[in-house]
N, C-alpha and C. Protein backbone atom coordinates (compact mmCIF):
# COMPACT_ATOMS: atom_id res chain seq x y z
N UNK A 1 2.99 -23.16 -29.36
CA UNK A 1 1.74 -23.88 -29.24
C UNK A 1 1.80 -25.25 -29.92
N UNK A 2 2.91 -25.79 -30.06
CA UNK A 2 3.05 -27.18 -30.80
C UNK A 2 2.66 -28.35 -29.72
N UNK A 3 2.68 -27.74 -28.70
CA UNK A 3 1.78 -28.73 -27.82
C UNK A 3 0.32 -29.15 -27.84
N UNK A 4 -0.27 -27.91 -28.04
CA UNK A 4 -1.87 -28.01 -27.91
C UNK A 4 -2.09 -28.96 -29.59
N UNK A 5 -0.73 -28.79 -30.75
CA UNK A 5 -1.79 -28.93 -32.07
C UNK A 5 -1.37 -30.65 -31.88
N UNK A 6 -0.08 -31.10 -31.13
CA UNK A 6 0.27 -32.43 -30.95
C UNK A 6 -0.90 -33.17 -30.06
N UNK A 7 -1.78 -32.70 -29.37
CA UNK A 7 -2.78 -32.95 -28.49
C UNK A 7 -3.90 -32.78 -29.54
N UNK A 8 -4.60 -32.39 -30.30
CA UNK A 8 -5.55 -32.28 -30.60
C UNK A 8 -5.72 -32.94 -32.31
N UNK A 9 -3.81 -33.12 -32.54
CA UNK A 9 -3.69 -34.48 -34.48
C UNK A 9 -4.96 -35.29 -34.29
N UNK A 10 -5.03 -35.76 -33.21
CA UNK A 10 -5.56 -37.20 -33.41
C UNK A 10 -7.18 -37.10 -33.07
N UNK A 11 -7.23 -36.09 -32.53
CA UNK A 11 -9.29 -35.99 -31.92
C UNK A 11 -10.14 -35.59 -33.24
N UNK A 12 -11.04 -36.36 -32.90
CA UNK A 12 -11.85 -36.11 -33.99
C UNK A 12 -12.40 -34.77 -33.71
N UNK A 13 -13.32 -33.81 -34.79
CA UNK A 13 -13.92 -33.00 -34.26
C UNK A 13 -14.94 -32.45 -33.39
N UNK A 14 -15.60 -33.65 -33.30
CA UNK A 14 -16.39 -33.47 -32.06
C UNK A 14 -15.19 -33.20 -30.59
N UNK A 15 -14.45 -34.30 -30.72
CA UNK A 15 -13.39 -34.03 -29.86
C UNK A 15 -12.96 -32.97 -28.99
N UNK A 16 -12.44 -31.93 -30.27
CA UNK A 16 -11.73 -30.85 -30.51
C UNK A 16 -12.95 -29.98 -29.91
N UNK A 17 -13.80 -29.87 -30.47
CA UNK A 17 -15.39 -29.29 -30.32
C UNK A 17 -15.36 -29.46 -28.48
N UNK A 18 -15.22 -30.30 -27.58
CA UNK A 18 -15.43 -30.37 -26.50
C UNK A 18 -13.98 -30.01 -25.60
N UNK A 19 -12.78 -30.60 -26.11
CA UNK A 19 -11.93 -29.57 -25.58
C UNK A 19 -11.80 -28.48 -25.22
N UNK A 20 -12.00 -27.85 -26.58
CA UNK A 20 -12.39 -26.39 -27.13
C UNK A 20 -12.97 -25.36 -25.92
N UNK A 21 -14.47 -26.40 -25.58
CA UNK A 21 -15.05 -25.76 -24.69
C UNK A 21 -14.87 -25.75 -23.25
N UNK A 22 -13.90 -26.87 -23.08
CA UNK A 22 -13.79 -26.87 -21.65
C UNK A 22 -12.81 -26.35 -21.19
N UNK A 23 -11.64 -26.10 -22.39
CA UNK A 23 -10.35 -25.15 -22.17
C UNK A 23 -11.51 -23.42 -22.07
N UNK A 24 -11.94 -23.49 -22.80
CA UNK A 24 -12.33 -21.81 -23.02
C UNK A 24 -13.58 -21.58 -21.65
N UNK A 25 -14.00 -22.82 -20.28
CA UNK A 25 -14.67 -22.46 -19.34
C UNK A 25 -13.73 -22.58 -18.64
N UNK A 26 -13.10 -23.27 -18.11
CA UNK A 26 -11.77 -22.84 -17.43
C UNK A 26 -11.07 -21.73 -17.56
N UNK A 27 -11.02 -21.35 -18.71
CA UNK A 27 -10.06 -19.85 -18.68
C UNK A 27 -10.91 -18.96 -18.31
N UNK A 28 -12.71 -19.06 -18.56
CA UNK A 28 -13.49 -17.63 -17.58
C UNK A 28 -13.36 -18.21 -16.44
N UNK A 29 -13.59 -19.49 -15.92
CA UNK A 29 -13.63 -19.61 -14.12
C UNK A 29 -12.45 -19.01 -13.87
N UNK A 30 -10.79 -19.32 -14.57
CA UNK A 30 -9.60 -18.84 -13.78
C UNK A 30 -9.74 -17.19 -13.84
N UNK A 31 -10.34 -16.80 -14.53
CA UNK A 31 -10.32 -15.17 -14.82
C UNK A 31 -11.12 -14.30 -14.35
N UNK A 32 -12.36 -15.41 -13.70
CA UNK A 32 -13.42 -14.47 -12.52
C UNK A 32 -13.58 -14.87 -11.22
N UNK A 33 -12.46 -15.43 -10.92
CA UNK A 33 -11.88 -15.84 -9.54
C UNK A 33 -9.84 -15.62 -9.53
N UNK A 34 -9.65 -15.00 -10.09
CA UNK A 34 -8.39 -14.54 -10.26
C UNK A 34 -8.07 -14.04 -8.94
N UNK A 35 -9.23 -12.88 -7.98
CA UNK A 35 -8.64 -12.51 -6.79
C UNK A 35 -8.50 -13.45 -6.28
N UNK A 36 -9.78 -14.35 -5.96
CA UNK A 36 -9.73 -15.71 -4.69
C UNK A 36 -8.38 -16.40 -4.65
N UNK A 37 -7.78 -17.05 -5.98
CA UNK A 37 -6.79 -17.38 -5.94
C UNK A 37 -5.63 -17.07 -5.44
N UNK A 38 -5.21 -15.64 -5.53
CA UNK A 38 -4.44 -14.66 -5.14
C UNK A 38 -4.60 -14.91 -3.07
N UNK A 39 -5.46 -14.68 -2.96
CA UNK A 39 -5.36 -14.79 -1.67
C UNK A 39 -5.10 -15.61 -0.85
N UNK A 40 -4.62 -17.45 -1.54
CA UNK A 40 -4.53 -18.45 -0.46
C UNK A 40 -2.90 -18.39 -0.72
């Protein structure tokens, strides 16, 4: 994970604060459409 902490040295916390959240709605959209995906 030395990627995500090299991505996030420099953001302030609000920053981090909005990353945060848009990594963690993406991972429920990819995870409650997991079949749809599967099927194309």
């Amino acid at each position: 994970m030395v990627e995500w902490k090299i991505l996030f040295e420099d953001c302030s916390g609000y920053e981090q604060n909005v990353l945060f959240e848009l990594v963690s709605s993406a991972k429920k959209i990819l995870r409650e459409n997991r079949k749809l995906l599967r099927e194309k």
